[in-house]
Protein backbone atom coordinates (compact mmCIF):
# COMPACT_ATOMS: atom_id res chain seq x y z
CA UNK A 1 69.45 19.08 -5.95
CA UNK A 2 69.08 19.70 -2.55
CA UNK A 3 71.25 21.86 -0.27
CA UNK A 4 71.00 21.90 3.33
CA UNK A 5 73.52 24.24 5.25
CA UNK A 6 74.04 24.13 9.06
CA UNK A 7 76.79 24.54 11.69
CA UNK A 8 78.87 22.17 13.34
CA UNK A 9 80.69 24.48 15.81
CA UNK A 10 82.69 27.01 14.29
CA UNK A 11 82.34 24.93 10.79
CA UNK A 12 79.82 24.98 8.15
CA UNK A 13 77.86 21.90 7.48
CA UNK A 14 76.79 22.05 3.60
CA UNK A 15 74.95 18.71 2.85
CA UNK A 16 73.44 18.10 -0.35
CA UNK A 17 71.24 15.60 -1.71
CA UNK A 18 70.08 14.90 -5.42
CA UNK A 19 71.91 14.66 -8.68
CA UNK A 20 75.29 17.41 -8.98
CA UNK A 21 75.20 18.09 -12.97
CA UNK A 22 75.12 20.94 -15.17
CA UNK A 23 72.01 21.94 -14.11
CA UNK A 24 72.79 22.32 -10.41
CA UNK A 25 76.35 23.12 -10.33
CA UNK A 26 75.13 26.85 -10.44
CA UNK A 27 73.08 26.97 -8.02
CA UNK A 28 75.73 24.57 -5.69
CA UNK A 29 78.82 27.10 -6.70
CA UNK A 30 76.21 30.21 -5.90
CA UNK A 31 75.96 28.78 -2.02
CA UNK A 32 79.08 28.21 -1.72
CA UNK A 33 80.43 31.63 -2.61
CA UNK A 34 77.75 32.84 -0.53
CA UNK A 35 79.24 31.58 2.37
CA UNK A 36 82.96 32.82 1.04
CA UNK A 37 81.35 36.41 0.79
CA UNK A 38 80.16 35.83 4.60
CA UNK A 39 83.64 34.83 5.84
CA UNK A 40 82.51 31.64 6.44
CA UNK A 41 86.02 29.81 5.66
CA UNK A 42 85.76 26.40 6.71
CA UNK A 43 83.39 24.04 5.19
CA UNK A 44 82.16 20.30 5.28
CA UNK A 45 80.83 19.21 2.30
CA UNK A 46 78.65 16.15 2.97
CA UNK A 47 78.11 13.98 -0.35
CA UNK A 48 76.63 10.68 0.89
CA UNK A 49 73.01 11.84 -0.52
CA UNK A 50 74.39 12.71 -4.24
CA UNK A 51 72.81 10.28 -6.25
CA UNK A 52 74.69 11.47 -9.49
CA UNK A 53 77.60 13.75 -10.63
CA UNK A 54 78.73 14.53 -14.14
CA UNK A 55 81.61 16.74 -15.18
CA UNK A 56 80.23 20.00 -14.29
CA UNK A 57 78.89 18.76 -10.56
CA UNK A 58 82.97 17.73 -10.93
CA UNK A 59 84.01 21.16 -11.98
CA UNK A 60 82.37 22.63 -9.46
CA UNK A 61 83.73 20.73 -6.91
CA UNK A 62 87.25 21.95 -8.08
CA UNK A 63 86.34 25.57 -8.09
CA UNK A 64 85.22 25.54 -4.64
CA UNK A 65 87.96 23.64 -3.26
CA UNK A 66 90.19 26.25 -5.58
CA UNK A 67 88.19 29.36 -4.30
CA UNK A 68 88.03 28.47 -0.55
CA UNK A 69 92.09 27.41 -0.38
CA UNK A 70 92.69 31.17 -2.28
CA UNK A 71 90.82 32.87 0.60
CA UNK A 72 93.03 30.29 2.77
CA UNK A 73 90.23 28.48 4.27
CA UNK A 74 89.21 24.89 3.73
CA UNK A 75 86.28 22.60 1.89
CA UNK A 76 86.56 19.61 2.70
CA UNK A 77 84.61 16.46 1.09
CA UNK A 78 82.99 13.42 3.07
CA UNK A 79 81.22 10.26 2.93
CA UNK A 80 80.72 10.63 -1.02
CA UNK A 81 78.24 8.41 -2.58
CA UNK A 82 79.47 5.37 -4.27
CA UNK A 83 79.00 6.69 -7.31
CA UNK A 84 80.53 9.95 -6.35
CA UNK A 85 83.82 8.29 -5.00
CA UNK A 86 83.96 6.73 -8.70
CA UNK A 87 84.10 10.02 -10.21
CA UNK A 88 86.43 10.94 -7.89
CA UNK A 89 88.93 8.28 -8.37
CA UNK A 90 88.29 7.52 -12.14
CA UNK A 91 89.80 11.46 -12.66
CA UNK A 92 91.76 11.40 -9.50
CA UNK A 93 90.24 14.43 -7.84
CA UNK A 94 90.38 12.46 -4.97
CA UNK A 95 93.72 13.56 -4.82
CA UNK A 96 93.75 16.84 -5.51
CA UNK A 97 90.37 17.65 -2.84
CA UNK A 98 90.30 17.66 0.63
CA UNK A 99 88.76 14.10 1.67
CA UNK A 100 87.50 12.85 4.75
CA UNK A 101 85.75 9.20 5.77
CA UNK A 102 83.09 10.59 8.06
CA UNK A 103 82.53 14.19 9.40
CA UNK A 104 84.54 13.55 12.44
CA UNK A 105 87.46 13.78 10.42
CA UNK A 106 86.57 16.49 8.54
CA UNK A 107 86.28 18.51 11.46
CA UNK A 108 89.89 17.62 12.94
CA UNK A 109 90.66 18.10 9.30
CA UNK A 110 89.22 21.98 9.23
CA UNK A 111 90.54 22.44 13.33
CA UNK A 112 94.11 21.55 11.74
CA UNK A 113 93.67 24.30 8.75
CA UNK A 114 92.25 26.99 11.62
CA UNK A 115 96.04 26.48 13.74
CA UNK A 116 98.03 26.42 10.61
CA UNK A 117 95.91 29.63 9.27
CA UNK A 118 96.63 31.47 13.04
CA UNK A 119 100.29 30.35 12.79
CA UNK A 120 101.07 32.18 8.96
C-alpha cells in the first residue's frame, strides 16, 4: 500500500493506493497518528485507489476516525473504491465515518468542523 500525503489548503490530503489489510493497517494507522502528533487535525482520506480492504484495513479506519474526533478534529472518507464502499455498507461503517462523494465535499465537510471547533 501506497500513501501519498499532501495539502489542500489548510487540510491534509492522505491518498492511498493498494490493498488496506493486516499487513498495511500499521503502517496506514502510523501516518495517520503522525499527522495527529503534528496538529494536523483535519484530514481527507482519499480511497478511490484501494483495491482491497479486509477487517483490519476496516479497523483501522475506525481508530482513526475515533482518534482524530477525540483530539476534536475530523477524517473524513471519499470516493471509496467499489469494493471499499461494500465493506463499508455490508458492516455499516458508512454510518458511523465521516463520508464524502468527491473531495469537494470533504473539504466543506472539514471547513464546517473548523467553525463548529472555533465556536466550543
Amino acid at each position: 500500500m501506497e500513501i501519498k500525503i499532501g495539502m489542500d489548503g489548510d487540510f491534509v490530503i492522505a491518498e492511498l493506493s493498494g490493498d488496506l489489510v493486516a499487513a498495511t493497517a500499521e503502517q496506514f494507522k502510523s501516518q495517520l497518528w503522525k499527522l495527529l502528533e503534528k496538529n494536523f487535525m483535519y484530514v481527507v482520506l482519499e480511497l478511490s485507489k484501494v483495491t482491497f480492504m479486509d477487517s483490519s484495513g476496516l479497523g483501522a479506519c475506525m481508530a482513526a476516525h475515533k482518534a482524530f474526533n477525540e483530539k476534536k478534529g475530523a477524517l473524513v472518507c471519499t470516493k471509496p473504491s467499489e469494493t471499499v464502499a461494500k465493506v463499508f455498507r455490508v458492516t455499516r461503517a458508512d454510518q458511523k465515518l465521516n463520508m464524502a462523494g468527491n473531495r469537494l465535499e470533504a473539504v466543506m465537510f472539514l471547513q464546517n468542523a473548523v467553525l463548529k471547533a472555533r465556536q466550543s
